[in-house]
N, C-alpha and C. Protein backbone atom coordinates (compact mmCIF):
# COMPACT_ATOMS: atom_id res chain seq x y z
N UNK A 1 102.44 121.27 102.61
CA UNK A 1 103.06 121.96 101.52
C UNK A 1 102.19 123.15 101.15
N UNK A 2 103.21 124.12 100.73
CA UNK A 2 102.33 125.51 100.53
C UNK A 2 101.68 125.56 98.90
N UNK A 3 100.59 126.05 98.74
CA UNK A 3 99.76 125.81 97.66
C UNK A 3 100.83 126.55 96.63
N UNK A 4 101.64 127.30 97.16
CA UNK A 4 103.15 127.92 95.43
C UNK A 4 103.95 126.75 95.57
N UNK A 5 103.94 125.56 96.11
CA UNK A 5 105.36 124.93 96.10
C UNK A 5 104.81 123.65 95.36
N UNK A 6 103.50 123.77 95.24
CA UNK A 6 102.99 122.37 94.15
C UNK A 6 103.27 121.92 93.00
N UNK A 7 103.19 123.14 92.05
CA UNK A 7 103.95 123.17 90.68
C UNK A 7 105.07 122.77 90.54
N UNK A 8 105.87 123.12 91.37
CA UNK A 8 107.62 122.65 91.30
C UNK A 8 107.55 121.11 92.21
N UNK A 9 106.86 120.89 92.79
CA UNK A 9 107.04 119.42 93.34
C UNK A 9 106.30 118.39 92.36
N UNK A 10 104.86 119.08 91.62
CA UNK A 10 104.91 118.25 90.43
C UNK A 10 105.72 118.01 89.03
N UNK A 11 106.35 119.16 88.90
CA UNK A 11 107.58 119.19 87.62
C UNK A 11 108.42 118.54 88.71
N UNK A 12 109.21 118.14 89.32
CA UNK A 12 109.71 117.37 90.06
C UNK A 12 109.74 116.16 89.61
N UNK A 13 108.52 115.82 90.47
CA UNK A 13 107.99 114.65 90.31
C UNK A 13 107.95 114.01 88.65
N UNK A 14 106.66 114.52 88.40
CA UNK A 14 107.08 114.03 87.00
C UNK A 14 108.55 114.00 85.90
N UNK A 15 109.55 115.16 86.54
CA UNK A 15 111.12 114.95 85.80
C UNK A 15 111.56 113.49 86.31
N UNK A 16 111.51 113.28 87.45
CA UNK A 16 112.27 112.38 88.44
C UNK A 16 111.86 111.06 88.83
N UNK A 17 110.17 110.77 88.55
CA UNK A 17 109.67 109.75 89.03
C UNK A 17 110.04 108.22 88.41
N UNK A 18 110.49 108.19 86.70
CA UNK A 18 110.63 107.53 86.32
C UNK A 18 112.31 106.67 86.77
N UNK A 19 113.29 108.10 86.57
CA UNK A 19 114.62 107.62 87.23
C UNK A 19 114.45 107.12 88.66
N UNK A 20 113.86 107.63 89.77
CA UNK A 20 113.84 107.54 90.73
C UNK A 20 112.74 105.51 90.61
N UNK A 21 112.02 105.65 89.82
CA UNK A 21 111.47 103.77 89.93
C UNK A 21 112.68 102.83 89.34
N UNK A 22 113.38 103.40 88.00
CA UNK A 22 114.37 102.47 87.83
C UNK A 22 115.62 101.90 89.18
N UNK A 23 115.80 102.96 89.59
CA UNK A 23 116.86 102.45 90.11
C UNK A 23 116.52 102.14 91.64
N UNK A 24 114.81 101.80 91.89
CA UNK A 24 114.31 101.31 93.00
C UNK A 24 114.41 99.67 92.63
N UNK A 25 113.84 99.77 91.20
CA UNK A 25 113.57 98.34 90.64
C UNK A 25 114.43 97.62 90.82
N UNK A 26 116.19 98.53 90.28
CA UNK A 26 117.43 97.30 90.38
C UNK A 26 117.95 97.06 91.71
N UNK A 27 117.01 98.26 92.75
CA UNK A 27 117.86 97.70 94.11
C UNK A 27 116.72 96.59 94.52
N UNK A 28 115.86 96.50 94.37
CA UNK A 28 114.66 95.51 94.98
C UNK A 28 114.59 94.30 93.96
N UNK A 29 114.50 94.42 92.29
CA UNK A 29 114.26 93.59 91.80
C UNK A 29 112.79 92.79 91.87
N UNK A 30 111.89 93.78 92.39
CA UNK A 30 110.36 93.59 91.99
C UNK A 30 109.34 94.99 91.64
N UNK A 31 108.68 95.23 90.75
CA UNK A 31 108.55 95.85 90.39
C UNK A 31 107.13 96.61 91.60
N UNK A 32 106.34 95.70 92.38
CA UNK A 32 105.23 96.22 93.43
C UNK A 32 106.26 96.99 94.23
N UNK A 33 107.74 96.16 94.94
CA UNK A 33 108.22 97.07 95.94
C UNK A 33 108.68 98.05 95.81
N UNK A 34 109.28 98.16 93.97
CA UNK A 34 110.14 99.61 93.54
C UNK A 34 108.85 100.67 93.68
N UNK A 35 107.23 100.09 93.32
CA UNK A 35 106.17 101.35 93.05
C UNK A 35 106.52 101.55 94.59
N UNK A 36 106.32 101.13 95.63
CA UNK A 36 106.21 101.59 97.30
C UNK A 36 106.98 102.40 97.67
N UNK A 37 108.49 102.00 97.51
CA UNK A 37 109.62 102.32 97.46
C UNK A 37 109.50 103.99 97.40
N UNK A 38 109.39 104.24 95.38
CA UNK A 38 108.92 105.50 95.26
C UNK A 38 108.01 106.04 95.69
N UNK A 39 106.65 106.33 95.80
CA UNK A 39 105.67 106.05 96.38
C UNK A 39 106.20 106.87 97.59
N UNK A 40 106.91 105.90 98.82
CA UNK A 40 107.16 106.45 99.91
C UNK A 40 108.23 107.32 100.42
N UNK A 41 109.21 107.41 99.28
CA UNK A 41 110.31 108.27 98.68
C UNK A 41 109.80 109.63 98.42
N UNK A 42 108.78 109.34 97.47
CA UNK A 42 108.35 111.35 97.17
C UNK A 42 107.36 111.74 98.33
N UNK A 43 106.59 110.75 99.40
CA UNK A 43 105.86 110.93 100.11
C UNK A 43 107.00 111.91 101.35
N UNK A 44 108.08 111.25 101.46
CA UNK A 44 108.98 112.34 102.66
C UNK A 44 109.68 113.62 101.57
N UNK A 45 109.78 113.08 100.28
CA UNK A 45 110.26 114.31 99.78
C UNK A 45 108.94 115.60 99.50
N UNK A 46 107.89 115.10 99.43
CA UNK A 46 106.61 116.35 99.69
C UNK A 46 107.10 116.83 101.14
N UNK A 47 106.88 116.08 101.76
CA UNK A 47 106.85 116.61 103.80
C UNK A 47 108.25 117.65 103.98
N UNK A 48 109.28 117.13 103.01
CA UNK A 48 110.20 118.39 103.46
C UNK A 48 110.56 119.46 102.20
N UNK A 49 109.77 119.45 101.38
CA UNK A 49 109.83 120.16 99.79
C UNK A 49 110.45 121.80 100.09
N UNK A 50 109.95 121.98 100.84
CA UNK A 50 110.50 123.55 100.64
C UNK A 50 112.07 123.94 101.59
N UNK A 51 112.41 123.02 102.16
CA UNK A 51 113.73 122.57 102.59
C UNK A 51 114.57 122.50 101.64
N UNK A 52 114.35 120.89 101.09
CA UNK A 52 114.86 120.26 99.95
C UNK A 52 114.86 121.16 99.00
N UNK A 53 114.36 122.17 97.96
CA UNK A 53 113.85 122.87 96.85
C UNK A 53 115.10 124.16 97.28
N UNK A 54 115.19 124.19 98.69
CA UNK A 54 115.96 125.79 98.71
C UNK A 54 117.46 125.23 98.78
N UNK A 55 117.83 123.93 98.90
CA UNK A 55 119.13 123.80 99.06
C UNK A 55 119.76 123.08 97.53
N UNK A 56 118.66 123.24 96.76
CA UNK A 56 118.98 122.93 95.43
C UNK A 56 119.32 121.73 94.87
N UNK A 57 119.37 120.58 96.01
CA UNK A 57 119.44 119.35 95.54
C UNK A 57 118.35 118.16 95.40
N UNK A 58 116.96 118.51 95.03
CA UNK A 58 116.24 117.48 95.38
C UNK A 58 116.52 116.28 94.50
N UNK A 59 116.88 116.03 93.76
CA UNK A 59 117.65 114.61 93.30
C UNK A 59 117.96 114.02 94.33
N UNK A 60 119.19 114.51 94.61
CA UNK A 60 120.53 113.86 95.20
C UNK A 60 119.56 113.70 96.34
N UNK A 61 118.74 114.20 97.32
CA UNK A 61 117.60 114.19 98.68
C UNK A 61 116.87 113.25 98.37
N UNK A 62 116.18 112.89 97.35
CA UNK A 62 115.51 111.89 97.01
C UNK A 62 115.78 110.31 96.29
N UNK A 63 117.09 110.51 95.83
CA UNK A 63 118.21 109.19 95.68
C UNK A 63 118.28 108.48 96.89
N UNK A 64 118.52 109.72 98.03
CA UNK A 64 119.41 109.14 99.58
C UNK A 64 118.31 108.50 100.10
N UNK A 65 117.32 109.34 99.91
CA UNK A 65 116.01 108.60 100.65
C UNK A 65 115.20 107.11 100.49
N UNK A 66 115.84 107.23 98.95
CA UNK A 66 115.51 105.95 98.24
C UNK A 66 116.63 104.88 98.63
N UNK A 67 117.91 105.16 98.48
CA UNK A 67 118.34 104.02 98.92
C UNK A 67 118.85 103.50 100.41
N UNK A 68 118.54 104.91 101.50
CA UNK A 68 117.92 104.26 103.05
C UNK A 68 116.85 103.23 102.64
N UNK A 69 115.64 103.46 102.23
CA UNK A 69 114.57 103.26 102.22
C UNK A 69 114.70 101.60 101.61
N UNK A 70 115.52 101.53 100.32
CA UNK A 70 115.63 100.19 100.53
C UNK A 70 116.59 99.22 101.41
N UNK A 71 117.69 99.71 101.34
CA UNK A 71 118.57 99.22 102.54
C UNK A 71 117.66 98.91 103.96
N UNK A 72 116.43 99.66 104.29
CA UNK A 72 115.74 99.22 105.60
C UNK A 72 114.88 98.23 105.42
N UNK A 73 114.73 98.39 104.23
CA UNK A 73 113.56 97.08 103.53
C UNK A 73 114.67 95.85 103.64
N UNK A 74 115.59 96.07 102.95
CA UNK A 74 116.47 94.79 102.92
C UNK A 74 116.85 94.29 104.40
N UNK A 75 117.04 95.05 105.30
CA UNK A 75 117.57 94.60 106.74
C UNK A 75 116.34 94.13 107.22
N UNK A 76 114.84 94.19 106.98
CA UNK A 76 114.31 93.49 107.77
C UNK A 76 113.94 92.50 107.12
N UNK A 77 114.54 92.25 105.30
CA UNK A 77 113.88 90.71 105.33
C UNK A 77 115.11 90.13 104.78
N UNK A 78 116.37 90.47 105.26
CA UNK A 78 117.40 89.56 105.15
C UNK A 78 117.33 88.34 105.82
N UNK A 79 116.74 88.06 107.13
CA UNK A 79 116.78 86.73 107.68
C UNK A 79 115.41 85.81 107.14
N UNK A 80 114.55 86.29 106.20
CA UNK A 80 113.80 85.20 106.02
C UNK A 80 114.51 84.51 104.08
N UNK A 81 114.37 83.27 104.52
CA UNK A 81 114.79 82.57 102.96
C UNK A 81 113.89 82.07 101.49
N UNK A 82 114.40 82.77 100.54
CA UNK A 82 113.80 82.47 99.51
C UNK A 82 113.95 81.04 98.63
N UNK A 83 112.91 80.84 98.08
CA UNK A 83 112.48 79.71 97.41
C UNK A 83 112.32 80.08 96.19
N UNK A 84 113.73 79.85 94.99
CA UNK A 84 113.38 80.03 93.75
C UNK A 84 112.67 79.39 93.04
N UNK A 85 111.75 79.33 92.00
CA UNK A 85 110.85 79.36 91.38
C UNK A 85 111.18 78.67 90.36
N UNK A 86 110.76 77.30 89.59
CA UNK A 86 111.32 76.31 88.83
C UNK A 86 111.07 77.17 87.32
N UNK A 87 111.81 77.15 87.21
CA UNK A 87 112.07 78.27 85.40
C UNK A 87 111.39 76.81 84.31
N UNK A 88 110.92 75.81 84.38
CA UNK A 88 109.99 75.16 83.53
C UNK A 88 111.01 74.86 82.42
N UNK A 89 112.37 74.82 82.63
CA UNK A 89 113.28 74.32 81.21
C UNK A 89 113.89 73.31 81.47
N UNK A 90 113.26 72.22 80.90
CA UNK A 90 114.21 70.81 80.52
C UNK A 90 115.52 70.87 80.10
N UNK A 91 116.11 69.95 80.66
CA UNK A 91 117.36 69.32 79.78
C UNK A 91 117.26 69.43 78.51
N UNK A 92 118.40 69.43 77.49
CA UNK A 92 118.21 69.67 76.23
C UNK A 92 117.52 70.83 75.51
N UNK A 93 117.30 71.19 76.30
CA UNK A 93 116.20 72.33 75.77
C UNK A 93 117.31 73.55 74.77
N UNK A 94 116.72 73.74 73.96
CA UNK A 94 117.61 74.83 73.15
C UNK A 94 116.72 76.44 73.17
N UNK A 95 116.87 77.11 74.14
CA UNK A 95 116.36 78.50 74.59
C UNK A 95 116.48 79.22 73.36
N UNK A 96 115.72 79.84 72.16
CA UNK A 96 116.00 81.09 71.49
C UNK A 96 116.04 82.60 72.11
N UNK A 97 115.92 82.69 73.63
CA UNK A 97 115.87 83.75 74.02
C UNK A 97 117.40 83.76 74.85
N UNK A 98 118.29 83.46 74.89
CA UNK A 98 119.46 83.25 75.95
C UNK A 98 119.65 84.43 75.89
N UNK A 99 119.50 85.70 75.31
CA UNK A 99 120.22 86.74 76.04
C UNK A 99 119.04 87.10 77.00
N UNK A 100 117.56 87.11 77.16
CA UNK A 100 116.70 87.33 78.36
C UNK A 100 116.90 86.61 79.27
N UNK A 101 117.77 85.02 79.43
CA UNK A 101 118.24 84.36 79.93
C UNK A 101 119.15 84.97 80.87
N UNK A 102 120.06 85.38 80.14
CA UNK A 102 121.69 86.08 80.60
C UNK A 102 120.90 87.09 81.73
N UNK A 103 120.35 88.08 81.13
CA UNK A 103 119.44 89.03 81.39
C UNK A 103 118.79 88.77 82.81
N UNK A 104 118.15 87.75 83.13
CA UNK A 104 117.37 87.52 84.38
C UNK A 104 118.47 86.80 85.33
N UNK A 105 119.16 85.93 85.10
CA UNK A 105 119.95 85.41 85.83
C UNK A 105 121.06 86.67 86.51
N UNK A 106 121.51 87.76 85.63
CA UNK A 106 122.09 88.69 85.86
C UNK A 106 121.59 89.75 87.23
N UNK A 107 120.38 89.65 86.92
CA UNK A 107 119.63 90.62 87.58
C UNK A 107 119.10 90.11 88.76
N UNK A 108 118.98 88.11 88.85
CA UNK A 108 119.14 87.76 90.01
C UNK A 108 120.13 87.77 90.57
N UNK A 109 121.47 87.76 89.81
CA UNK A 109 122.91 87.70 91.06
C UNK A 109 123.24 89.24 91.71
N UNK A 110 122.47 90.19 90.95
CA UNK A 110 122.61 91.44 91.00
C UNK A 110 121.72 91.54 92.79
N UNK A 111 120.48 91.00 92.93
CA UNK A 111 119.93 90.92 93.69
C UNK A 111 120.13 89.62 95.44
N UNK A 112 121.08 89.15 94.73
CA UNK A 112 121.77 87.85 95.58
C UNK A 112 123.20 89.05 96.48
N UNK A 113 123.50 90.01 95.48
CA UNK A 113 124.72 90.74 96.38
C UNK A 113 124.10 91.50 97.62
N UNK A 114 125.37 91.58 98.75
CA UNK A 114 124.48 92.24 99.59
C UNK A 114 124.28 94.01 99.18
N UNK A 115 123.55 94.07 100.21
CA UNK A 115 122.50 95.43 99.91
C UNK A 115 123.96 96.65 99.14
N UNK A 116 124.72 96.92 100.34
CA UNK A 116 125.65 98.09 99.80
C UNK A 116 126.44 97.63 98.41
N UNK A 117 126.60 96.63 98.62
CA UNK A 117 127.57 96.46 97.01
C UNK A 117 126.47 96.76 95.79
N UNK A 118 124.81 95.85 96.31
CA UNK A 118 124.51 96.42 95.09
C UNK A 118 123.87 97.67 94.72
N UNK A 119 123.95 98.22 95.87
CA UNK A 119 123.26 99.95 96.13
C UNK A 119 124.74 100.88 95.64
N UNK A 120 126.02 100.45 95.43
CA UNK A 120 127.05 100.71 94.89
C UNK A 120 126.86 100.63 93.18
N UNK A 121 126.74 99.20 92.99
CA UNK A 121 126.64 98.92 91.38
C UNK A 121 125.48 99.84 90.67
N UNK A 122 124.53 100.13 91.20
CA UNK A 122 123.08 100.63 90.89
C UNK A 122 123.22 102.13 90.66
N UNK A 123 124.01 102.86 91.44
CA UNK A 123 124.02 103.87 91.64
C UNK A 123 125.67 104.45 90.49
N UNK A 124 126.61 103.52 90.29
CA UNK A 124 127.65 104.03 89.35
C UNK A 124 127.29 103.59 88.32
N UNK A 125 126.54 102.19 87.38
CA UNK A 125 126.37 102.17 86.54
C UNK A 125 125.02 102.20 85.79
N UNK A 126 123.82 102.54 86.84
CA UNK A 126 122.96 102.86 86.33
C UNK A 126 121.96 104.68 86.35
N UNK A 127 122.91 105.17 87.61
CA UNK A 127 122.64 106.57 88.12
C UNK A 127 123.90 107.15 87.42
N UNK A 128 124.48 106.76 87.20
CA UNK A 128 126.40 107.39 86.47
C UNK A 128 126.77 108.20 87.60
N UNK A 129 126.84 108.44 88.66
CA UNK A 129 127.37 108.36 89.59
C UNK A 129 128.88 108.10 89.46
N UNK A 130 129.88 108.96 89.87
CA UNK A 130 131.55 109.32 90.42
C UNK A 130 131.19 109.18 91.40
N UNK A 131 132.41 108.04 92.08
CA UNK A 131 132.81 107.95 92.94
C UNK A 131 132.78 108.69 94.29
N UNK A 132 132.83 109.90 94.24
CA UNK A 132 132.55 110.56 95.66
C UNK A 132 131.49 111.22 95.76
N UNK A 133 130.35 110.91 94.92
CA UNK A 133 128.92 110.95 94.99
C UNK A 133 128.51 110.12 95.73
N UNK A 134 128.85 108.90 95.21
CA UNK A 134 128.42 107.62 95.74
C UNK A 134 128.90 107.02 97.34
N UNK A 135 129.81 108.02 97.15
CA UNK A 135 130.16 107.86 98.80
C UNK A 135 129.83 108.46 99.69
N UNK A 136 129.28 110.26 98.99
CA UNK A 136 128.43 110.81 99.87
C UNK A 136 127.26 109.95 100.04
N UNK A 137 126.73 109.93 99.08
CA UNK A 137 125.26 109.48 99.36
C UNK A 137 125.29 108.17 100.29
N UNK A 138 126.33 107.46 100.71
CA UNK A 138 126.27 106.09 101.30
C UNK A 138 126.77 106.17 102.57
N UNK A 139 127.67 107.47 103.18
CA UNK A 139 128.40 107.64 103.88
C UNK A 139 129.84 106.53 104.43
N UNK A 140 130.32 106.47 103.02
CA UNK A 140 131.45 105.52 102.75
C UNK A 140 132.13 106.48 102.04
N UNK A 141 133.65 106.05 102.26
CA UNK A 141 134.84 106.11 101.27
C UNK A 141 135.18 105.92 99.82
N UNK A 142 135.44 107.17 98.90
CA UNK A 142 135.50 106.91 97.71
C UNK A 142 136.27 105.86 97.27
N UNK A 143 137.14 105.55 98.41
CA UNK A 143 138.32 103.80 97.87
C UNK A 143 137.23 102.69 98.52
N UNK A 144 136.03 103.32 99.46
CA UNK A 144 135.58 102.04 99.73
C UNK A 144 134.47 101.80 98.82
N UNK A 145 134.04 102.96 98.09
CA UNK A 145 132.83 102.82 96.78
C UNK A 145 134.14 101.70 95.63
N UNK A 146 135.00 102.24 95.44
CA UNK A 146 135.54 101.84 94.00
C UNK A 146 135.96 100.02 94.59
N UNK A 147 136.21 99.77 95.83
CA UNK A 147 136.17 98.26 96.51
C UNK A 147 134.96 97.67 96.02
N UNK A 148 134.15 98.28 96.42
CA UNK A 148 132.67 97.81 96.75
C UNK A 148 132.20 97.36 94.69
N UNK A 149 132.56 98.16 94.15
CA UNK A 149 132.31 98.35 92.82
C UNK A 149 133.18 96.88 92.15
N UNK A 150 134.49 96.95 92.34
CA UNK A 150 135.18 95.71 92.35
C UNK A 150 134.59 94.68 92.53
N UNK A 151 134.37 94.21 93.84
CA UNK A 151 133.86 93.20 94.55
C UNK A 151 132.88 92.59 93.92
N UNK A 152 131.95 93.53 93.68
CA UNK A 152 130.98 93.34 92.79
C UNK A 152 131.04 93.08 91.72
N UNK A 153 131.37 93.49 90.62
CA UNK A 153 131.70 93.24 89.62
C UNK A 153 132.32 91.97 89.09
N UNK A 154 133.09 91.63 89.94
CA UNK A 154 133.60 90.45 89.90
C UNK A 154 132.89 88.95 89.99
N UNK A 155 132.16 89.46 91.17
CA UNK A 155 130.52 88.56 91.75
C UNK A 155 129.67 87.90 90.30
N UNK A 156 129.73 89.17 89.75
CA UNK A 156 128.48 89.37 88.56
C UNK A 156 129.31 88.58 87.37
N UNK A 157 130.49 88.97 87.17
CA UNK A 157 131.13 88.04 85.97
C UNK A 157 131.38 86.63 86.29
N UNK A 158 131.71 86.32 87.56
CA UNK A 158 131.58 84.86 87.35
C UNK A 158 130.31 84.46 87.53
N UNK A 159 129.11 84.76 87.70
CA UNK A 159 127.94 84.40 87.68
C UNK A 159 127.81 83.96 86.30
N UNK A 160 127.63 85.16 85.44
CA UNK A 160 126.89 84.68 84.39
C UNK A 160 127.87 84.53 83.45
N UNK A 161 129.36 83.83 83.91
CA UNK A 161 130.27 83.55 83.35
C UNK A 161 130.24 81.91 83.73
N UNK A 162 129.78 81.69 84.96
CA UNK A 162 129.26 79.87 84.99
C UNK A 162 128.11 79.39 84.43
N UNK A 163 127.03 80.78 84.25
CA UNK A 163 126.00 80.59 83.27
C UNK A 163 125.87 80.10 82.11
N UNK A 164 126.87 81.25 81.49
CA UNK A 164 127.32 80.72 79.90
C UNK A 164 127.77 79.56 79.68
N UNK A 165 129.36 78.84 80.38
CA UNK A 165 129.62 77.58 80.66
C UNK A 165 128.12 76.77 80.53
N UNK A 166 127.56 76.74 81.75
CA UNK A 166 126.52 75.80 81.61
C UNK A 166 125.83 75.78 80.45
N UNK A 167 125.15 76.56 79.60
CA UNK A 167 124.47 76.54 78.37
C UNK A 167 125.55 76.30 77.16
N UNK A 168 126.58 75.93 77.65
CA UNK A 168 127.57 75.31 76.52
C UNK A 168 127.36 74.80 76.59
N UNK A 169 127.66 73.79 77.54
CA UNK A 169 127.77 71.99 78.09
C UNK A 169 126.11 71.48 77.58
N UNK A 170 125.33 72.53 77.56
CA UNK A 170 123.81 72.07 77.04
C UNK A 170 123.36 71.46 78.51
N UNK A 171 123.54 72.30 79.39
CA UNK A 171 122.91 72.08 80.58
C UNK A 171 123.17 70.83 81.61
N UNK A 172 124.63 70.23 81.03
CA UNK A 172 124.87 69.24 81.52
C UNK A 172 125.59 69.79 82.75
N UNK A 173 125.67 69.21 83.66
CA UNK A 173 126.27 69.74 85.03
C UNK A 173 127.52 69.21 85.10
């Protein structure tokens, strides 16, 4: 990078770094892989800065990069299986926190969808993202973003729609 193109890749950076970790966080759902994620996101967006900078979109260049970047993360550890982690709550137990409840369970089913649906959900309701943004950036169909959005959505309400059920019943199965 040329010593004039630093200033604008650090106003960049610093405009962008924070949006650009959120919506690493909700595609990964850990906060070490979202820092990498970004991290290795602005690391190719430095290497092509004066590219990126003249075609006026480094957002939208650094979104795409981010969510290749996790989508490749996700394809290589889709075949190994996770072991959830005993949440330490008894029977009977009366939670005063149930909406951090709602909250984590949400954000695990969010993370249980596969990669494009939830690189779909992430990107319309947390990037606000229209529809044929989201399809550029994915190289999908604006009827197959608003499917994908569906699909999803649907996923997510009966999740923490059997959730709720269950903390009626008081955890009875």
């Amino acid at each position: 990078m040329r010593t004039a193109d630093v200033p604008a890749f650090t106003a960049f950076v610093h405009a962008r770094s924070s949006a650009l970790f959120r919506t690493a966080l909700l595609l990964t759902g850990e906060r070490h892989v979202a820092d990498d994620l970004v991290q290795s996101t602005l690391e190719q967006v430095c290497r092509h800065w004066r590219r990126i900078r003249s075609a006026d979109a480094p957002e939208a260049y650094a979104r795409r990069i981010l969510v290749n970047l996790a989508n490749d993360r996700w394809r290589k550890l889709r075949g190994r299986a996770e072991v959830p982690l005993d949440d330490g709550i008894g029977e009977g137990h009366v939670d005063p926190y149930k909406g951090l409840v709602v909250r984590d369970e949400l954000m695990r089913e969010l993370q249980s969808l596969p990669i494009g649906m939830r690189t779909v959900l992430v990107l319309r309701y947390f990037e606000d993202l229209d529809d044929a943004e989201i399809g550029h950036l994915m190289n999908i169909s604006a009827g197959s973003v608003r499917s994908q959005v569906a699909r999803g959505l649907s996923k997510l309400r009966s999740a923490v729609d059997a959730q709720a059920q269950y903390a009626r019943s008081g955890g009875a199965a």
